[in-house]
PDB file of N, CA and C in Angstrom:
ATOM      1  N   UNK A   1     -52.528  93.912-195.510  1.00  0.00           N
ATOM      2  CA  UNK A   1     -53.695  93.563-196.337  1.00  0.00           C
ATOM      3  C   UNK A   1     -53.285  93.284-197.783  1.00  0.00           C
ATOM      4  N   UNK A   2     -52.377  94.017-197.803  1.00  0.00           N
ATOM      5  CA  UNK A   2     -52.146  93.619-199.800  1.00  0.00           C
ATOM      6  C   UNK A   2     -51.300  92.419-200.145  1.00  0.00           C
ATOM      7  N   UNK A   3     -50.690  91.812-198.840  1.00  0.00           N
ATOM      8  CA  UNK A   3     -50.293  90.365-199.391  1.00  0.00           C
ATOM      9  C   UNK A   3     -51.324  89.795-199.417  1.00  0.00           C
ATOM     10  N   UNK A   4     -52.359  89.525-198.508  1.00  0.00           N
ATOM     11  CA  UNK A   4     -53.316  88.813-198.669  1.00  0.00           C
ATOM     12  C   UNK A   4     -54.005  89.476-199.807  1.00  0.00           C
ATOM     13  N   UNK A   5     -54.781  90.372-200.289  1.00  0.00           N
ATOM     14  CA  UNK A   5     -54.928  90.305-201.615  1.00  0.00           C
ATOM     15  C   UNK A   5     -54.202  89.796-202.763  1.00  0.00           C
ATOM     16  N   UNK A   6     -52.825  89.986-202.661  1.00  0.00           N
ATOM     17  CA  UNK A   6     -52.175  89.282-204.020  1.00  0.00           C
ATOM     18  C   UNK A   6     -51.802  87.790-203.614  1.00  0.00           C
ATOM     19  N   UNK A   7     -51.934  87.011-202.413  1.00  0.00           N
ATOM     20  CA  UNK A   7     -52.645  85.486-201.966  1.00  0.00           C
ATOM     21  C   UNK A   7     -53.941  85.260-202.649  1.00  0.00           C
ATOM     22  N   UNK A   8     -54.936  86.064-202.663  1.00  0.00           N
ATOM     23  CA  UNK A   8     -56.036  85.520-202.711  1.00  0.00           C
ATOM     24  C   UNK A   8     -56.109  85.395-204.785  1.00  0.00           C
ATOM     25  N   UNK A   9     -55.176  86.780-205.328  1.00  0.00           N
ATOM     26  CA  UNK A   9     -55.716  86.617-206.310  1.00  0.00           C
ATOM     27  C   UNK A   9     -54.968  86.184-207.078  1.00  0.00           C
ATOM     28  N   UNK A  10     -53.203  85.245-206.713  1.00  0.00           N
ATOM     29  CA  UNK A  10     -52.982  84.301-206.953  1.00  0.00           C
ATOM     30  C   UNK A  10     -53.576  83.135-206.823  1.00  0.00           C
ATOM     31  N   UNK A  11     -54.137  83.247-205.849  1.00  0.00           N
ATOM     32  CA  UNK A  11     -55.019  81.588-205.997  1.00  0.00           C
ATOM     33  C   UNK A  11     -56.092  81.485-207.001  1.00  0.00           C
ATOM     34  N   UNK A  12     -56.932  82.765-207.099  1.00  0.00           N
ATOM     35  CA  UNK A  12     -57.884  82.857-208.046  1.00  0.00           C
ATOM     36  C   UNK A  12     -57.279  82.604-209.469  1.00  0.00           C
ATOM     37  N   UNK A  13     -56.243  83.099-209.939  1.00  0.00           N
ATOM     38  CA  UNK A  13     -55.164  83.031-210.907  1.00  0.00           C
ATOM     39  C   UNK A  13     -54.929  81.367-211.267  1.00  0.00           C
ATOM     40  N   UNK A  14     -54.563  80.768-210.314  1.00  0.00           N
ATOM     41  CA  UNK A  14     -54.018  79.563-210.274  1.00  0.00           C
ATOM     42  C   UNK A  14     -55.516  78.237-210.869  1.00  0.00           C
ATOM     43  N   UNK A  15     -56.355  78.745-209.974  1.00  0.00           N
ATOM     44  CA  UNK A  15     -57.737  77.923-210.121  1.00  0.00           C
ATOM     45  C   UNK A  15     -58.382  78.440-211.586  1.00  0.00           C
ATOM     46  N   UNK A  16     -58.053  79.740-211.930  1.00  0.00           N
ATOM     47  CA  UNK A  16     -58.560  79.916-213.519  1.00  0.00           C
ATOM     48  C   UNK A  16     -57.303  79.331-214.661  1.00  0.00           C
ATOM     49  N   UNK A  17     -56.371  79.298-214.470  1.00  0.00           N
ATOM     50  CA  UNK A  17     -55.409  78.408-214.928  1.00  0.00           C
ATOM     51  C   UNK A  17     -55.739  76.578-215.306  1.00  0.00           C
ATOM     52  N   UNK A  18     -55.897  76.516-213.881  1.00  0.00           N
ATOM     53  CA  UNK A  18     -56.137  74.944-213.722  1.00  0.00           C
ATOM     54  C   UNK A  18     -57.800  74.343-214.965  1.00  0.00           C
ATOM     55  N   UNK A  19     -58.530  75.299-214.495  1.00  0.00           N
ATOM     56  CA  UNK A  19     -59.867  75.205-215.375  1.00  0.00           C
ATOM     57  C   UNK A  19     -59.687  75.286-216.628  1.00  0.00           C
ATOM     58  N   UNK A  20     -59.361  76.118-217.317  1.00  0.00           N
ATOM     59  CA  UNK A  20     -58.772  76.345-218.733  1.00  0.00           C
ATOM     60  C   UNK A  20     -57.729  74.959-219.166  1.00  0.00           C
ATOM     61  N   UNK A  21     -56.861  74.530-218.138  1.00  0.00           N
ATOM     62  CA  UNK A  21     -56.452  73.422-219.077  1.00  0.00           C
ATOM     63  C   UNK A  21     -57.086  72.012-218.547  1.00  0.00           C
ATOM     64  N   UNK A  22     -57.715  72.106-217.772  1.00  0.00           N
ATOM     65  CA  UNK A  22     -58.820  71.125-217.762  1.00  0.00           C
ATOM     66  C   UNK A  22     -59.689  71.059-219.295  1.00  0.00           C
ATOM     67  N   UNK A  23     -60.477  72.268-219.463  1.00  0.00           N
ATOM     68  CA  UNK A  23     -60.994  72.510-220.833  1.00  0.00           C
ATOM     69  C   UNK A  23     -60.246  71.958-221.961  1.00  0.00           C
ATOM     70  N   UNK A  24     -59.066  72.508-222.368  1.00  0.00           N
ATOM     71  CA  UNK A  24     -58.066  71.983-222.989  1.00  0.00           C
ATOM     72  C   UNK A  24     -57.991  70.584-222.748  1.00  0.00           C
ATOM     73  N   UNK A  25     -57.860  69.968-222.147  1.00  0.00           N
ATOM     74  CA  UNK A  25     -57.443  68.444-222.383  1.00  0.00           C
ATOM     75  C   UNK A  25     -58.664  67.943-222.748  1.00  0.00           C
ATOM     76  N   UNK A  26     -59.728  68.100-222.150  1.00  0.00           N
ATOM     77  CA  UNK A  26     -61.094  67.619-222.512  1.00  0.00           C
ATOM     78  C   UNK A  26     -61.401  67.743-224.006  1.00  0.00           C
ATOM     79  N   UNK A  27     -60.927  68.959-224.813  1.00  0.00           N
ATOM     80  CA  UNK A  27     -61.279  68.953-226.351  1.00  0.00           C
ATOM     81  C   UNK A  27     -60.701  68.037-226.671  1.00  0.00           C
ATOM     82  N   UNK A  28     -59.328  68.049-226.584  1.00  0.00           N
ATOM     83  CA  UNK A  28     -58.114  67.491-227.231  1.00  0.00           C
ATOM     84  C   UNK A  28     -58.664  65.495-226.992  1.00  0.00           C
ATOM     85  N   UNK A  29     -59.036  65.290-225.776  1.00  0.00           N
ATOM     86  CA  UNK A  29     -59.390  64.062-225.730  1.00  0.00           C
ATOM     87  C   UNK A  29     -60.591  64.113-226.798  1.00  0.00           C
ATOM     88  N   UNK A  30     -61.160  64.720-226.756  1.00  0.00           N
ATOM     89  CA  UNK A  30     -62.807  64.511-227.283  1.00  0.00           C
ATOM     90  C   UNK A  30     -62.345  64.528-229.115  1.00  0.00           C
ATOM     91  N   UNK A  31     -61.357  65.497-229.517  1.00  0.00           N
ATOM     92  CA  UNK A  31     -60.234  65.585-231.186  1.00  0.00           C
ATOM     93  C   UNK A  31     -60.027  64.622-231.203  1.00  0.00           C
ATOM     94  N   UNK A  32     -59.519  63.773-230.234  1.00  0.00           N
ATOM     95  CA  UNK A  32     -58.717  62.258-230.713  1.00  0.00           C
ATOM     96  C   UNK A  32     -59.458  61.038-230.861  1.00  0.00           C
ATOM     97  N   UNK A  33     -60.573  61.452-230.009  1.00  0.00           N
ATOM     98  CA  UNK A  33     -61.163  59.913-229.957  1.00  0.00           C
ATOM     99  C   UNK A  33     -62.571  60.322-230.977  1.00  0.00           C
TER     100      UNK A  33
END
C-alpha cells in the first residue's frame, strides 16, 4: 500500500507542479505583451 500512496502523491506532486508553471508562464506572457 505505501508505494501506491507515494505513486499517487507523486502524481499529485507532479500535476501541482505542472499548474504552478502553467500560472507562471501565463503572467510572464501577460508582463510581456
Amino acid at each position: 500500500m505505501e508505494s501506491v500512496d507515494n505513486y499517487l502523491v507523486d502524481s499529485i506532486r507532479d500535476s501541482i507542479t505542472l499548474a504552478e508553471k502553467k500560472e507562471v508562464d501565463c503572467a510572464n506572457a501577460q508582463g510581456s505583451g
